[in-house]
C-alpha atoms as a PDB file:
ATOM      1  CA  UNK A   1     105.102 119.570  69.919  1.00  0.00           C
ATOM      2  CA  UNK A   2     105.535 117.652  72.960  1.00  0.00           C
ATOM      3  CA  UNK A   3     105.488 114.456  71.161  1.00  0.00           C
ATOM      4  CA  UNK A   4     108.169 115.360  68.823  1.00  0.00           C
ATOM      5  CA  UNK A   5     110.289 115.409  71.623  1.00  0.00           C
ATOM      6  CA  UNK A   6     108.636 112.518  73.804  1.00  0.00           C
ATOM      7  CA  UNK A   7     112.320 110.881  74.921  1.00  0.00           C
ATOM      8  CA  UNK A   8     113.559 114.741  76.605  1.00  0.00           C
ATOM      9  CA  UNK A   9     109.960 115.545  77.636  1.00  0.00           C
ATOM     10  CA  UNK A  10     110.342 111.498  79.697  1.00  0.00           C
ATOM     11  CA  UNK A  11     113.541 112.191  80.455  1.00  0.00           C
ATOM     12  CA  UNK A  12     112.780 115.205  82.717  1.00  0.00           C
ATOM     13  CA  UNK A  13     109.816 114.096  84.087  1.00  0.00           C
ATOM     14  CA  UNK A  14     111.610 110.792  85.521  1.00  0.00           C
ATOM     15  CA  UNK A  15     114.438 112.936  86.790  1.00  0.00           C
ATOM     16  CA  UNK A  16     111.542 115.226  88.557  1.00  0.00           C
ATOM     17  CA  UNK A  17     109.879 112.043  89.769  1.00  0.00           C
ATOM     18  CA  UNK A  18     113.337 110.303  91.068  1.00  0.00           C
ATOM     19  CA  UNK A  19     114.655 114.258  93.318  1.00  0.00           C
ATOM     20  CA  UNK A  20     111.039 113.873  94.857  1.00  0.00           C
ATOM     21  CA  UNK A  21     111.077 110.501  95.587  1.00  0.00           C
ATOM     22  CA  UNK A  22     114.362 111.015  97.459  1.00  0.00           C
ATOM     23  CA  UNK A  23     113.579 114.352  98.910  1.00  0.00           C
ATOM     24  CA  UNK A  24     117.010 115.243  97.859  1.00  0.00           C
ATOM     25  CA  UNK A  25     118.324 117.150  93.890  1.00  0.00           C
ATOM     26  CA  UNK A  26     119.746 114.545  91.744  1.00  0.00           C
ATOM     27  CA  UNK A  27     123.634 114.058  91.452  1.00  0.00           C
ATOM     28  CA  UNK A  28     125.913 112.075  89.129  1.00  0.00           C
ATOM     29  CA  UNK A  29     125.468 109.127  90.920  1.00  0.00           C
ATOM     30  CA  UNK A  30     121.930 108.483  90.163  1.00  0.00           C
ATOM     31  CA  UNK A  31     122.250 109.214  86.653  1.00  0.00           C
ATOM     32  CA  UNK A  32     122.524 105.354  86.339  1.00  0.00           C
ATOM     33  CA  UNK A  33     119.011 105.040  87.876  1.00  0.00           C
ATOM     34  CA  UNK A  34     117.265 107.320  85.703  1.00  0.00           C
ATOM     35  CA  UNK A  35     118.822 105.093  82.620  1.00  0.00           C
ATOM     36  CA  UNK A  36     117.643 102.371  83.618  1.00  0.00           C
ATOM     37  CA  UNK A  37     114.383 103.639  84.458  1.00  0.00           C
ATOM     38  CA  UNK A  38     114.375 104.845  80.893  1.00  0.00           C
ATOM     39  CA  UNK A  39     115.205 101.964  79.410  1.00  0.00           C
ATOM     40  CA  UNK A  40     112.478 100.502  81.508  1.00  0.00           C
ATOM     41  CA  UNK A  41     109.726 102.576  80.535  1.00  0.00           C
ATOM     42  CA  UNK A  42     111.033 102.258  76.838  1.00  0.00           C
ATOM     43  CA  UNK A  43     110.732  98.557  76.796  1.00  0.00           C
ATOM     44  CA  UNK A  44     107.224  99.161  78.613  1.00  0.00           C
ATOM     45  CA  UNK A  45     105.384 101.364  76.277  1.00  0.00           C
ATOM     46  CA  UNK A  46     106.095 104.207  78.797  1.00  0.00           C
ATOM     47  CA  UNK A  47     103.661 102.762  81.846  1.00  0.00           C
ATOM     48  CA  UNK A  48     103.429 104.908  84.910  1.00  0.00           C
ATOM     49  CA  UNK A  49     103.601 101.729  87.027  1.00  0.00           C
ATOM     50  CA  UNK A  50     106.822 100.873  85.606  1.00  0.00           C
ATOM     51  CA  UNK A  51     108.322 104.223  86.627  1.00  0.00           C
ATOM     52  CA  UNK A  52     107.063 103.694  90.103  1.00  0.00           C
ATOM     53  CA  UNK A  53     108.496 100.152  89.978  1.00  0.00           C
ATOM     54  CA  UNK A  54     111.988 101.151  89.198  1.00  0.00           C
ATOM     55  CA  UNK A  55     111.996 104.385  91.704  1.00  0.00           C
ATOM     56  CA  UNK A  56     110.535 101.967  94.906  1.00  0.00           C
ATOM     57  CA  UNK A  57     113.167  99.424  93.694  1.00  0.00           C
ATOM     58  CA  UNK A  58     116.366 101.661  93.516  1.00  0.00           C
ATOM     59  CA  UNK A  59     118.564 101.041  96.313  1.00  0.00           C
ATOM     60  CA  UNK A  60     118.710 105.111  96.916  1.00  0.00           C
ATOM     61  CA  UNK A  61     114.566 105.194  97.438  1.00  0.00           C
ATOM     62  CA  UNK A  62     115.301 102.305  99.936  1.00  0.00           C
ATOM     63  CA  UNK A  63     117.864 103.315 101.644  1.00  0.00           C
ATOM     64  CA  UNK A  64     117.269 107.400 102.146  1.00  0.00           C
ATOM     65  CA  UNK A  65     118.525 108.664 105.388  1.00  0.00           C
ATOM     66  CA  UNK A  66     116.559 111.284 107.086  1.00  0.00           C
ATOM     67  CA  UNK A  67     118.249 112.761 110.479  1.00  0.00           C
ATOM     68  CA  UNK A  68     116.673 112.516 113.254  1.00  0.00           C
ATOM     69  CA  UNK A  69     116.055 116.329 113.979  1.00  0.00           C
ATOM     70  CA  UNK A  70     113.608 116.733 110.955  1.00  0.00           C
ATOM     71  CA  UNK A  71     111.093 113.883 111.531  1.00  0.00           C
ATOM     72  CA  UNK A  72     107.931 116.038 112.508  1.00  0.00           C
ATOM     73  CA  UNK A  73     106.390 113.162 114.973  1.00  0.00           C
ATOM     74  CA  UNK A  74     109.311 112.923 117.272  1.00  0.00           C
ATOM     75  CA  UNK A  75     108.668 115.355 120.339  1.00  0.00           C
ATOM     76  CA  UNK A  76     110.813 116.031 122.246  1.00  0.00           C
END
């Protein structure tokens, strides 16, 4: 059943993968990242290392901003 709908079933999962990688929900803005991690992973054969690859590689993974208050090593 799954595998009827592989494309969706990708879909999600990517969009699940990106919101965790960023510690933040999705908005609009990185809908253009999960396309072209889809059409990545399409052009792939669907390889895990590929969706890795294109979530390190997005300028949102590399440039998250976490304030200052919630880093858990910084005493105070």
């Amino acid at each position: 059943m799954l595998m009827s709908r592989k494309d969706e079933v990708v879909h999600n999962l990517v969009k699940k993968l990106i919101g965790f990688a960023y510690g933040r929900e999705l908005n609009k803005f990185d809908n253009c990242v999960v396309d072209k991690t889809m059409k990545a992973l399409k052009e792939n054969n669907y390889q895990a290392s590929i969706l890795i690859q294109q979530i390190v590689t997005s300028y949102s993974f590399q440039h998250r901003f976490y304030p200052k208050e919630s880093l858990a090593y910084d005493s105070k």
